[in-house]
Protein backbone atom coordinates (compact mmCIF):
# COMPACT_ATOMS: atom_id res chain seq x y z
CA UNK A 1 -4.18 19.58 -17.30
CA UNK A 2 -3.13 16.52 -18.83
CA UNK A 3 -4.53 14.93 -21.72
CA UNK A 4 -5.78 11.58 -21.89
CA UNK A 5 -2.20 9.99 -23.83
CA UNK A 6 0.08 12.06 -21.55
CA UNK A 7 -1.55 10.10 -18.43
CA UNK A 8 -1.12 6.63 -20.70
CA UNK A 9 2.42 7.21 -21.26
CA UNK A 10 3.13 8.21 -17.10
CA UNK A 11 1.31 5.01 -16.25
CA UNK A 12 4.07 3.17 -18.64
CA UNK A 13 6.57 5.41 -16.74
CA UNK A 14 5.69 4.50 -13.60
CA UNK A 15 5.18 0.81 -14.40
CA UNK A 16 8.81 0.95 -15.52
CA UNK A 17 9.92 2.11 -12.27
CA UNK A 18 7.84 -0.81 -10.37
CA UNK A 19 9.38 -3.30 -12.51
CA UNK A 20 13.40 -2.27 -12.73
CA UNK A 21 12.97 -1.48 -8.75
CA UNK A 22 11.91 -5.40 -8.31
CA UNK A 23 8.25 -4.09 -6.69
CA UNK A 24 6.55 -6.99 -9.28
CA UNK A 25 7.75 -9.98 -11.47
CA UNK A 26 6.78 -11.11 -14.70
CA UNK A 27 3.40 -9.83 -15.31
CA UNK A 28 2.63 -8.71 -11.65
CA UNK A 29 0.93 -5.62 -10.29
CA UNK A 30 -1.48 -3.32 -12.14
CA UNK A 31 -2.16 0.85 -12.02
CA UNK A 32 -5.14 2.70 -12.20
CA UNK A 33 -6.08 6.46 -12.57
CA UNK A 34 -8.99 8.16 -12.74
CA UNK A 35 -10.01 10.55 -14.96
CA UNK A 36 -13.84 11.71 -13.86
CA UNK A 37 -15.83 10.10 -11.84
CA UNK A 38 -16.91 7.60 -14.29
CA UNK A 39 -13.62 6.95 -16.76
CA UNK A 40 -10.47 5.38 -15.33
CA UNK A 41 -7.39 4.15 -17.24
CA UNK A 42 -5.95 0.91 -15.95
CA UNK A 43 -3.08 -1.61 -16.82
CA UNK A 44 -4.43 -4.39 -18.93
CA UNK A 45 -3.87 -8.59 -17.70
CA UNK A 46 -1.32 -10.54 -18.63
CA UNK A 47 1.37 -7.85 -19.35
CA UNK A 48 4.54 -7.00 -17.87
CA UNK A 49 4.57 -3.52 -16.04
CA UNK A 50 8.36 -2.84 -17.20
CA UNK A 51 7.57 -3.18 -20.98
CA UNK A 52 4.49 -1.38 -21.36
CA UNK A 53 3.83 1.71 -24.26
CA UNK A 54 0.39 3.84 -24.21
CA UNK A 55 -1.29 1.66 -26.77
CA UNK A 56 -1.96 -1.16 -24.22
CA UNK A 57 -3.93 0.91 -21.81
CA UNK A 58 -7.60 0.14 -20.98
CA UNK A 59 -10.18 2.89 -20.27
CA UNK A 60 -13.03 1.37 -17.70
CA UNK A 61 -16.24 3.02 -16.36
CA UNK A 62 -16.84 2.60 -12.47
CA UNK A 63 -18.25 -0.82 -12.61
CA UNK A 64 -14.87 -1.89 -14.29
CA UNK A 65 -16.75 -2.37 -17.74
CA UNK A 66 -14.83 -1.73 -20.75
CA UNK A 67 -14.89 1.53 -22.65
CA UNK A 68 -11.85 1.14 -24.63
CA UNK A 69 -9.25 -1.28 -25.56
CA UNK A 70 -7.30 -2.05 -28.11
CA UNK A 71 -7.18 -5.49 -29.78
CA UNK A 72 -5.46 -7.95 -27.47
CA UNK A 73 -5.85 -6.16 -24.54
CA UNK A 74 -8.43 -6.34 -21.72
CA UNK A 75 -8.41 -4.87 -18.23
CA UNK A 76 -6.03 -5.99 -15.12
CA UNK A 77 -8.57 -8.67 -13.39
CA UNK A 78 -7.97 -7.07 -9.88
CA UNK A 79 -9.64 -3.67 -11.33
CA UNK A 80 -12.27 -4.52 -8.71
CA UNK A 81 -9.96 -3.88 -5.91
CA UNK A 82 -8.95 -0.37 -7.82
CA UNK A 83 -13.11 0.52 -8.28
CA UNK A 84 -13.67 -0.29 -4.72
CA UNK A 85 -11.19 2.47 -3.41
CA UNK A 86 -12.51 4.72 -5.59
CA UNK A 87 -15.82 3.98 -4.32
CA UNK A 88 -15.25 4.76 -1.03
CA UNK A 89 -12.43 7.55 -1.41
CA UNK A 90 -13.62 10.26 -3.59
CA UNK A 91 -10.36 12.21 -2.87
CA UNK A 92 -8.13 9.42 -4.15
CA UNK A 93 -6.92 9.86 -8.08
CA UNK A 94 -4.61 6.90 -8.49
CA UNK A 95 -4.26 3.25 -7.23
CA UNK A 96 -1.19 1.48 -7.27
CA UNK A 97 -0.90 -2.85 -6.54
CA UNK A 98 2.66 -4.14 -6.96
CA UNK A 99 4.33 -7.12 -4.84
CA UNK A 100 7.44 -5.30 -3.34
CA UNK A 101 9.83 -8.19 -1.53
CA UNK A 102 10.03 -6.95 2.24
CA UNK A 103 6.38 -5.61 2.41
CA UNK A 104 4.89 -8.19 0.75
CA UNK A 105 7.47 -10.36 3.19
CA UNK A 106 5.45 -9.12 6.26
CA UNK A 107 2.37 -9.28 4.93
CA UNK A 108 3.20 -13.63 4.34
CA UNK A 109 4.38 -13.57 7.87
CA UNK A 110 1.36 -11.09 9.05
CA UNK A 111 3.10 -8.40 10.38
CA UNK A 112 1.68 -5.28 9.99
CA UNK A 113 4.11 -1.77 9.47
CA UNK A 114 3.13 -0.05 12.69
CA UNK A 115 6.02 0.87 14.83
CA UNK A 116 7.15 4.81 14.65
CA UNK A 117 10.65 4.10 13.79
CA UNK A 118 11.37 7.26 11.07
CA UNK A 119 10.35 11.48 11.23
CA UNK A 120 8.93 10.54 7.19
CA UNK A 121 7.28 7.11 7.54
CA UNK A 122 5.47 8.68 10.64
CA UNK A 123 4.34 11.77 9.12
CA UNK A 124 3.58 11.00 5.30
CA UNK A 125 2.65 7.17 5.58
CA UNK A 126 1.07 6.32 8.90
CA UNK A 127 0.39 2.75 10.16
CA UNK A 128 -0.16 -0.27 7.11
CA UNK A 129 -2.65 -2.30 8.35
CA UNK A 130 -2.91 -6.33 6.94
CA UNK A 131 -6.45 -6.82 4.48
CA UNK A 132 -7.24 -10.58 5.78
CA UNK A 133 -6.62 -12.72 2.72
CA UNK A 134 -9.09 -12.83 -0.38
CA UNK A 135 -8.93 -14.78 -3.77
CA UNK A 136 -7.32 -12.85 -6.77
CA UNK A 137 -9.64 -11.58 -9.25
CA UNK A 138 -12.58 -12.22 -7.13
CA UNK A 139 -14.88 -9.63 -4.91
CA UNK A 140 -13.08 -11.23 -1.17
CA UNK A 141 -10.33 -8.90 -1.94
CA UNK A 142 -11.96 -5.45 -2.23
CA UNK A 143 -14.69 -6.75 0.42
CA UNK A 144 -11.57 -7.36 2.90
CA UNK A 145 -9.81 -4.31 1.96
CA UNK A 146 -12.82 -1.61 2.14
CA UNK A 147 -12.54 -1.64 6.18
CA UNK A 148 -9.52 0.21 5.49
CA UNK A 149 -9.96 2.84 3.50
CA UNK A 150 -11.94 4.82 5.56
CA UNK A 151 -8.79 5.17 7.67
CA UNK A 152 -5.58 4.52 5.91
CA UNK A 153 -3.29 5.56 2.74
CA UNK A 154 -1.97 1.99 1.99
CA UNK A 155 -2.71 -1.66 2.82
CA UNK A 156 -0.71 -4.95 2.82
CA UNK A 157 -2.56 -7.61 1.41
CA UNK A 158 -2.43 -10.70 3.53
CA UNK A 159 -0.19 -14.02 1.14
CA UNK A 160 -0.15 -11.10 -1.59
CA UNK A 161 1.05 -8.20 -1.65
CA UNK A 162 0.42 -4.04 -1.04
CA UNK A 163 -2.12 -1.41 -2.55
CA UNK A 164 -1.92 2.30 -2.09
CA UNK A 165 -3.61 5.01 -3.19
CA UNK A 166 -3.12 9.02 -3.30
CA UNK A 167 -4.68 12.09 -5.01
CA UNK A 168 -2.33 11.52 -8.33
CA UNK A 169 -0.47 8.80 -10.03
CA UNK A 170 2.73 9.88 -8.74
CA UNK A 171 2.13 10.53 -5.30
CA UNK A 172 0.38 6.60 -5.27
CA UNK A 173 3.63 5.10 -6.48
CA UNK A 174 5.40 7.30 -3.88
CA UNK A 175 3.24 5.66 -1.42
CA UNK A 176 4.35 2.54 -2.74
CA UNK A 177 7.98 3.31 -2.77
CA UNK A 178 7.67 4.20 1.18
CA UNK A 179 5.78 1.44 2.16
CA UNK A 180 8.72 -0.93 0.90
CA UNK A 181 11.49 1.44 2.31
CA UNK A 182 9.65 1.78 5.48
CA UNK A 183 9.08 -2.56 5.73
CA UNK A 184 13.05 -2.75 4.72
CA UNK A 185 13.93 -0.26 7.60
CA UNK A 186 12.04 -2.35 9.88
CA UNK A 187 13.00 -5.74 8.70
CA UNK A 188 16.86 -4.73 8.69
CA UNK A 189 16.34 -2.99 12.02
CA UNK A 190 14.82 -6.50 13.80
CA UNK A 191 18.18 -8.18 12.42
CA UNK A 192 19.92 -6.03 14.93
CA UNK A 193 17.94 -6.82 17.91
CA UNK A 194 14.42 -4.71 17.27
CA UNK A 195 13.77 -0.87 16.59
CA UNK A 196 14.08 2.02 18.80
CA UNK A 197 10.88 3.37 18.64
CA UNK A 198 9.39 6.94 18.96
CA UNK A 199 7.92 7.37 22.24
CA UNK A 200 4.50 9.12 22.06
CA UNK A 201 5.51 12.76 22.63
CA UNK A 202 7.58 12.38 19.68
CA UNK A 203 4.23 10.88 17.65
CA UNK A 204 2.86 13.82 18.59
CA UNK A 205 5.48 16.02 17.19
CA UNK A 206 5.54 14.61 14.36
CA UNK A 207 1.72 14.67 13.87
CA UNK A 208 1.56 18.38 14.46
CA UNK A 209 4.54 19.00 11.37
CA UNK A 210 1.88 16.48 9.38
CA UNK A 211 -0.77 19.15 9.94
CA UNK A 212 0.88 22.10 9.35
CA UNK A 213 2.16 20.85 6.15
CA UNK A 214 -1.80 19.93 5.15
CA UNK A 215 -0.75 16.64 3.41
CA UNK A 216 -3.85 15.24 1.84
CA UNK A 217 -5.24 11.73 3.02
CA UNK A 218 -6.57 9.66 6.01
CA UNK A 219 -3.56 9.59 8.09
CA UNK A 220 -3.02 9.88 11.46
CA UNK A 221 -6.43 7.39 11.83
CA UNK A 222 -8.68 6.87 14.62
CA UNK A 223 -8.46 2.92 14.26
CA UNK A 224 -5.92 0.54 15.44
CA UNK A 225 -5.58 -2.35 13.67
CA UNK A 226 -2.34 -3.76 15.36
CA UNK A 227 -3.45 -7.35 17.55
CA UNK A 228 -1.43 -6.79 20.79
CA UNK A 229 -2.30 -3.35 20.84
CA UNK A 230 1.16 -2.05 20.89
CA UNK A 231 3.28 -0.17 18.50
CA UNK A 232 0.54 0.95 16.84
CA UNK A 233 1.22 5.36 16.20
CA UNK A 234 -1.48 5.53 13.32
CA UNK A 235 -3.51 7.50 15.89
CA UNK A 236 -0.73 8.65 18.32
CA UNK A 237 -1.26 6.08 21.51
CA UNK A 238 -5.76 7.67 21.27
CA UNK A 239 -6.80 4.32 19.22
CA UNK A 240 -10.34 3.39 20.43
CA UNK A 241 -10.31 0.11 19.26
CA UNK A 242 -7.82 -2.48 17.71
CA UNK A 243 -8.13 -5.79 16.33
CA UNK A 244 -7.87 -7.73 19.36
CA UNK A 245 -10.51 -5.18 21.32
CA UNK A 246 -7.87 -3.47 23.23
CA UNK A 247 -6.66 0.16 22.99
CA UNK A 248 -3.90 0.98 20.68
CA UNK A 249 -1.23 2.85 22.57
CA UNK A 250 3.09 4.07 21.87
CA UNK A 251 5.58 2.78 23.66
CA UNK A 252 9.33 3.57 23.55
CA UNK A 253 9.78 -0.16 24.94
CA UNK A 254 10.37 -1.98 21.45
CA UNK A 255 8.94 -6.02 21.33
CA UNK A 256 10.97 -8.40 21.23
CA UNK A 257 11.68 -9.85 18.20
CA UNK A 258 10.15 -13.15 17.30
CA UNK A 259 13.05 -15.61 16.11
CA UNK A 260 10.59 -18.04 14.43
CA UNK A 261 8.84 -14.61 11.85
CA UNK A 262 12.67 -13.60 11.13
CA UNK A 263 13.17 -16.40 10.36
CA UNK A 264 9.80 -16.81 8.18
CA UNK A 265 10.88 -13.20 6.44
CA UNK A 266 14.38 -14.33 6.00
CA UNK A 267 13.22 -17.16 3.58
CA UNK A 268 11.14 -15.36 2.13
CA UNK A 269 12.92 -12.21 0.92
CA UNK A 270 16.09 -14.40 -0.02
CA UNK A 271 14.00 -16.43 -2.17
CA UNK A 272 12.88 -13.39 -3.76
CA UNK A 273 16.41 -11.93 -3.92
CA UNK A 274 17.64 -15.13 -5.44
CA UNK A 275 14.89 -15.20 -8.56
């Protein structure tokens, strides 16, 4: 098992990897892991993820109160959002926030990631739903993002950015790493005219290698968040409800792609490529 320091310096590991893979800018983006069910290490504010050494990590209680800190150093002010998955997900060891450019992309147009377009996004990911938009550092982003957690592994945040969470530091930042692939895939994919999707025989394929392999987490869900009710495979075509009222379902037919959100996600990820 490892030792308090040991977890310190992985967090500065992995915030190394969120910052030279362009996941956060500047001082973007915060980690959190937990250690029992009342001590979590976090990422202090107003510190850049890429340049980080085991001295400036904070050590919080579940309320987000300070237990330890070194001079200079106080807690990431989005720890709320971290304490509220842990809250509701006692199976979850490790929280990762970052602002990668083609999730965070869809989440400014509000597009959700729910078409089954990959075998690995399908089986180890499941759908990304949109948590409506709340004020950083403030309780309207945990209070928007709790509906999820029951049901998902990872979250866009609406005008912000993505959160995901898994049993261990690593596998949270792997989460991370997928979600952005996964929005990339799709993004590049509606360039060309729109995905080929899975058709639901294929979900269910998939879903049955997912179980056999035990992976830990909420995925496949029995919630569809998706607001036309299509394209949604986080519960293999069975949703019984959806945003909009309507029953999720799979189709092989892919939508057609709106010109005016390419467009939208175009800007966007070229002004992010251009920084």
């Amino acid at each position: 098992m490892q030792n308090e320091y040991e977890i310190k310096k992985q967090i500065c590991e992995i915030g190394k990897r969120i910052y030279n893979r362009n996941m956060v800018a500047a001082n973007d983006g915060n980690i959190s892991v937990k250690l029992n069910d009342n001590e979590f290490l976090c990422t202090p504010t107003g510190v850049s993820k890429g340049f980080m050494t085991p001295d400036f990590i904070c050590k919080v209680d579940k309320e987000g109160n300070v237990i330890q800190a070194n001079k200079g150093f106080r807690p990431s002010s989005e720890i709320k959002m971290h304490m509220r998955v842990y809250a509701k997900r006692p199976d979850v060891g490790s929280v990762v926030h970052a602002h990668p450019v083609y999730a965070t992309s869809f989440a400014i147009a509000g597009i959700p990631l729910t078409q089954p377009i990959m075998p690995e996004a399908v089986i180890a990911l499941g759908c990304v739903p949109i948590a409506e938009y709340g004020t950083p550092s403030t309780m309207e982003i945990p209070d928007n993002v709790e509906k999820y957690l029951p049901y998902y592994d990872a979250v866009l945040l609406e005008s912000h950015g993505a959160l995901t969470w898994s049993t261990d530091l690593l596998s949270a930042y792997m989460k991370m790493e997928s979600v952005e692939f996964y929005a990339q895939l799709l993004y590049q994919s509606r360039m060309l005219g729109g995905p080929k999707e899975f058709d639901s025989a294929t979900v269910q394929k998939l879903y049955e290698i997912r179980r056999k392999m035990g992976l830990p987490g909420k995925h496949p869900a029995n919630l569809c968040q998706n607001k036309d009710g299509l394209n949604c495979h986080n519960c293999g075509g069975g949703c019984h409800s959806s945003a909009s009222g309507t029953t999720g379902s799979v189709t092989s037919t892919p939508k057609e792609p709106n010109p005016e959100v390419i467009a939208e996600i175009t800007r966007k990820v070229l002004e992010q490529l251009n920084k």
